[in-house]
Protein backbone atom coordinates (compact mmCIF):
# COMPACT_ATOMS: atom_id res chain seq x y z
CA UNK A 1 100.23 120.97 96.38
CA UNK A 2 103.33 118.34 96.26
CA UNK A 3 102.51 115.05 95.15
CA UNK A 4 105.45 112.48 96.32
CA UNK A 5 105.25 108.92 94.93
CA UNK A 6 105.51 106.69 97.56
CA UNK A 7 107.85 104.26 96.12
CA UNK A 8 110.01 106.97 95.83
CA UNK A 9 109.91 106.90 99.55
CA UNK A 10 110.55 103.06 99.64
CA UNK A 11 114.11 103.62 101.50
CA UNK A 12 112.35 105.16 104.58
CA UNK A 13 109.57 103.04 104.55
CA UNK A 14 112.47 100.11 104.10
CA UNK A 15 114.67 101.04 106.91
CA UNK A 16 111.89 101.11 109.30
CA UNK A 17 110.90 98.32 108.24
CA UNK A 18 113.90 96.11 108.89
CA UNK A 19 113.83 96.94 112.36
CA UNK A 20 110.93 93.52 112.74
CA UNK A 21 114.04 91.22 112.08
CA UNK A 22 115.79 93.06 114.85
CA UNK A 23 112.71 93.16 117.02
CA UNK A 24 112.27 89.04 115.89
CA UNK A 25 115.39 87.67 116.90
CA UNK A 26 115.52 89.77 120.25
CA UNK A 27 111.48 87.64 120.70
CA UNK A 28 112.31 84.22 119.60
CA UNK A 29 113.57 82.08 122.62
CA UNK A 30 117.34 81.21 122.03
CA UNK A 31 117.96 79.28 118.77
CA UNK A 32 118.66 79.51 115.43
CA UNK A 33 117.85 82.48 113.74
CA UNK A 34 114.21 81.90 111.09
CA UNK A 35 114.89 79.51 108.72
CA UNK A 36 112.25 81.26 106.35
CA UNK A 37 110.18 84.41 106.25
CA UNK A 38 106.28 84.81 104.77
CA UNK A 39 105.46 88.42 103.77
CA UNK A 40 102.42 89.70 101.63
CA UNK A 41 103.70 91.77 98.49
CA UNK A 42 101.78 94.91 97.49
CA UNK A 43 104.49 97.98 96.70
CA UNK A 44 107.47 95.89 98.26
CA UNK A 45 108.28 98.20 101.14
CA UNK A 46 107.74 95.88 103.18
CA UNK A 47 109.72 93.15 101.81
CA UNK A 48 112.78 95.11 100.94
CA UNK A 49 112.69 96.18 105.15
CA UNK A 50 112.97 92.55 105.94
CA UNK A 51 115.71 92.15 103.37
CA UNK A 52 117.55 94.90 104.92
CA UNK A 53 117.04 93.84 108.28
CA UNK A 54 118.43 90.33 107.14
CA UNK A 55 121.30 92.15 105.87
CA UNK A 56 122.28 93.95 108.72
CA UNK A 57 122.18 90.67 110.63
CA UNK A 58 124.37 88.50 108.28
CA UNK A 59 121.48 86.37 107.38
CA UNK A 60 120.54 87.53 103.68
CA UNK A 61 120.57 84.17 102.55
CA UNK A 62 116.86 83.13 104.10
CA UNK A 63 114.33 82.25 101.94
CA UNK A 64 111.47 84.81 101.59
CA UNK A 65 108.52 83.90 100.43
CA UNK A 66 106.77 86.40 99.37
CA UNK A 67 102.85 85.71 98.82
CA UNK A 68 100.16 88.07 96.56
CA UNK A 69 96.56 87.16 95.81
CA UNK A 70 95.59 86.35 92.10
CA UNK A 71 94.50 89.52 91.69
CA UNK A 72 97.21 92.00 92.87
CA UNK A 73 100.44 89.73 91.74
CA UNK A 74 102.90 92.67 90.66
CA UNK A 75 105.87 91.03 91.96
CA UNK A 76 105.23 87.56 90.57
CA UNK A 77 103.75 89.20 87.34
CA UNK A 78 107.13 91.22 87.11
CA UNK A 79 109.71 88.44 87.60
CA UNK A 80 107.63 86.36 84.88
CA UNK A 81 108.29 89.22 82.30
CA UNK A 82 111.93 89.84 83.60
CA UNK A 83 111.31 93.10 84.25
CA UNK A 84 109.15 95.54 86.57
CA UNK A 85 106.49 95.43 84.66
CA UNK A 86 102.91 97.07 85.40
CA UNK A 87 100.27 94.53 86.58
CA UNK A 88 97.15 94.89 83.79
CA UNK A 89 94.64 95.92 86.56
CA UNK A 90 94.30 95.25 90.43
CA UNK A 91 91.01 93.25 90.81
CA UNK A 92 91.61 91.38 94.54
CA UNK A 93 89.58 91.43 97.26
CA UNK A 94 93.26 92.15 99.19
CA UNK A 95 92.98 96.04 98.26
CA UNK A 96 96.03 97.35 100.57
CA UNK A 97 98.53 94.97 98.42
CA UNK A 98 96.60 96.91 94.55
CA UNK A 99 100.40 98.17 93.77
CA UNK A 100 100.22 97.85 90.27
CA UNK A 101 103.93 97.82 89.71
CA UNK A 102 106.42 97.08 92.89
CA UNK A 103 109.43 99.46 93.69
CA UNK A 104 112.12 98.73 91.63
CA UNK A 105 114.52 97.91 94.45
CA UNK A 106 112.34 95.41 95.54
CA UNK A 107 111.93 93.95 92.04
CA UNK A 108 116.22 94.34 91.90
CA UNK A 109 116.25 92.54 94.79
CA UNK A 110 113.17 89.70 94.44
CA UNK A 111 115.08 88.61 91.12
CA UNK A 112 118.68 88.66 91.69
CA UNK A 113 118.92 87.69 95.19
CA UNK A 114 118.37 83.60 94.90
CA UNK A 115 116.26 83.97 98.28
CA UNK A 116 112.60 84.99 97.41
CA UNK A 117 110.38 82.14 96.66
CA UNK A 118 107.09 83.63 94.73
CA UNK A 119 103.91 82.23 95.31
CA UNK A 120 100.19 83.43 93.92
CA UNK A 121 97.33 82.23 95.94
CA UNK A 122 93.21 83.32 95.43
CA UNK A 123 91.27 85.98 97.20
CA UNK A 124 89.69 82.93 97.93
CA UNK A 125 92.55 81.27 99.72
CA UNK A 126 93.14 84.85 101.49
CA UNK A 127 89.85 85.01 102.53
CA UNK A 128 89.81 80.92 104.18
CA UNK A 129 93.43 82.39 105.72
CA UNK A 130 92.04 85.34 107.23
CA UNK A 131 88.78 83.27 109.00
CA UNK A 132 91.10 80.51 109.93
CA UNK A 133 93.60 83.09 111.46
CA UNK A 134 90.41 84.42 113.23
CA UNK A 135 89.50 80.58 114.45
CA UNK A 136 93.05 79.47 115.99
CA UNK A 137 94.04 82.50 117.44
CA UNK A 138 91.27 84.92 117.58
CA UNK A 139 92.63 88.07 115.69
CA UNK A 140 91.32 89.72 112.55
CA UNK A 141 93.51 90.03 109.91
CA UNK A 142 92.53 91.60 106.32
CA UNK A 143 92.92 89.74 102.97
CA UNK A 144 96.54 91.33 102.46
CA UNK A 145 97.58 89.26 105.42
CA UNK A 146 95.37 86.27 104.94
CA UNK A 147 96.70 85.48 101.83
CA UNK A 148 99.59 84.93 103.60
CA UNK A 149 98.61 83.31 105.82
CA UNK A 150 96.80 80.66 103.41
CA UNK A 151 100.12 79.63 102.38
CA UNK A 152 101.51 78.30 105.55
CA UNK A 153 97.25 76.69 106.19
CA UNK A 154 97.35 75.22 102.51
CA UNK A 155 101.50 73.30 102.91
CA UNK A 156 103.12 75.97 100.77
CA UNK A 157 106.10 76.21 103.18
CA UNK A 158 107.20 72.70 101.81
CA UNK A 159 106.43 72.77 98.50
CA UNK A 160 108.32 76.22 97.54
CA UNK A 161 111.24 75.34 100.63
CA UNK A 162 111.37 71.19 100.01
CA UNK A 163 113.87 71.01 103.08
CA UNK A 164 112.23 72.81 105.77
CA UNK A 165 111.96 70.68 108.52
CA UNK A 166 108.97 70.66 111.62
CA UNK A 167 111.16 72.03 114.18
CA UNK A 168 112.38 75.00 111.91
CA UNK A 169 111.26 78.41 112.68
CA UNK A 170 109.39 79.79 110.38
CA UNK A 171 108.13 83.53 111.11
CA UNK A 172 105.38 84.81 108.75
CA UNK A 173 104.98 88.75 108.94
CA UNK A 174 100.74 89.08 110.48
CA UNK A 175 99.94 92.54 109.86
CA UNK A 176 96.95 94.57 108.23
CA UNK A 177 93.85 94.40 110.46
CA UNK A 178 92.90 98.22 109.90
CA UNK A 179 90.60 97.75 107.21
CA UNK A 180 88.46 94.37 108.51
CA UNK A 181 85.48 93.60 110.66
CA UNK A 182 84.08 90.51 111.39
CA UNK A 183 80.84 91.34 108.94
CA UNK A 184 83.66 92.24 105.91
CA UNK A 185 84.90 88.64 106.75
CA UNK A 186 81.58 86.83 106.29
CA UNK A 187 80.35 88.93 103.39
CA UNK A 188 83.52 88.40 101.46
CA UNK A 189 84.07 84.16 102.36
CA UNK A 190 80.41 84.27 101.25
CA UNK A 191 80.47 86.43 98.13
CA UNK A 192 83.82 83.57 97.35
CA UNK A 193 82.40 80.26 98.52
CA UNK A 194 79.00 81.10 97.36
CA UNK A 195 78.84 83.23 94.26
CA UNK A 196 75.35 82.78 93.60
CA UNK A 197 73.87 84.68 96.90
């Protein structure tokens, strides 16, 4: 049996990944390019595909903001410490972001870069995301994409990115409906709003 680490993979996973800016600025109407991105944090494969993909499209400068719950913060957690440091233990209801510790290119790149904006919102914030995602457009999204989600809902665009402006584009990355159902939505808003039951 061979074992690979998948964050020794992250390059692979990263280059296919930056293929959604590509695939973005080909869909958005003609314009300016985003003037921010929103992705949910859990290895940093992710993240490090859109920084690529801004790369390769002279645009490294946009802000990322890159959103974890409470619970599964690695990123945030790391660039507190000043270095990639293991989260203590994965505990969010967000399970497909539990990296304890995020590739080390994407922690290179989260803290030297000047773009990435970090932001740490509840499961219970991902969870409101995820039902009001379900509400406005009628898609199910897990918790991994609901926290994200919660920060554009809750005004976090402006506070972290002070001069965005209404008629910016902002694109936030909606992915991760694999492991929800509309019963794993209820249960969990309820198990949040309403510990007691």
């Amino acid at each position: 049996m061979i074992a690979l680490n998948s964050f020794g993979l992250v390059n692979a996973h990263s280059t296919g990944n930056s293929t959604l800016i590509t695939e973005t600025l080909t869909q958005l109407p003609l314009g300016p390019p985003p003037a921010a991105l929103i992705v949910s944090i859990g290895g940093g494969g992710l993240y490090l595909g859109l920084q690529l993909g801004l790369d390769t499209h002279s645009l490294s400068s946009t802000p990322i903001i890159a959103v974890e719950p409470t619970g599964a913060a690695s990123l945030a957690y790391s660039l507190s410490y000043g270095s990639n440091t293991p989260f203590p233990k994965i505990t969010s209801i967000a399970t497909s972001l539990g990296a304890r510790r995020v590739a080390d290119r994407a922690y290179e790149l989260a803290s030297q870069r000047g773009n990435v904006r970090s932001v740490v919102l509840t499961d219970a914030q991902a969870a409101m995301g995820c039902v009001r995602f379900a509400d406005e457009e009628r898609m199910l999204v897990e918790a991994a994409c609901g926290v994200s989600l919660a920060a554009v809902y809750g005004g976090y665009v402006k506070k972290l990115l002070p001069g965005i402006r209404e008629k910016d584009r902002v694109v936030v990355v909606v992915c991760g409906g694999n492991n929800v159902s509309l019963e794993m939505l209820v249960r969990g808003v309820v198990a949040l709003c309403y510990p007691e039951y």
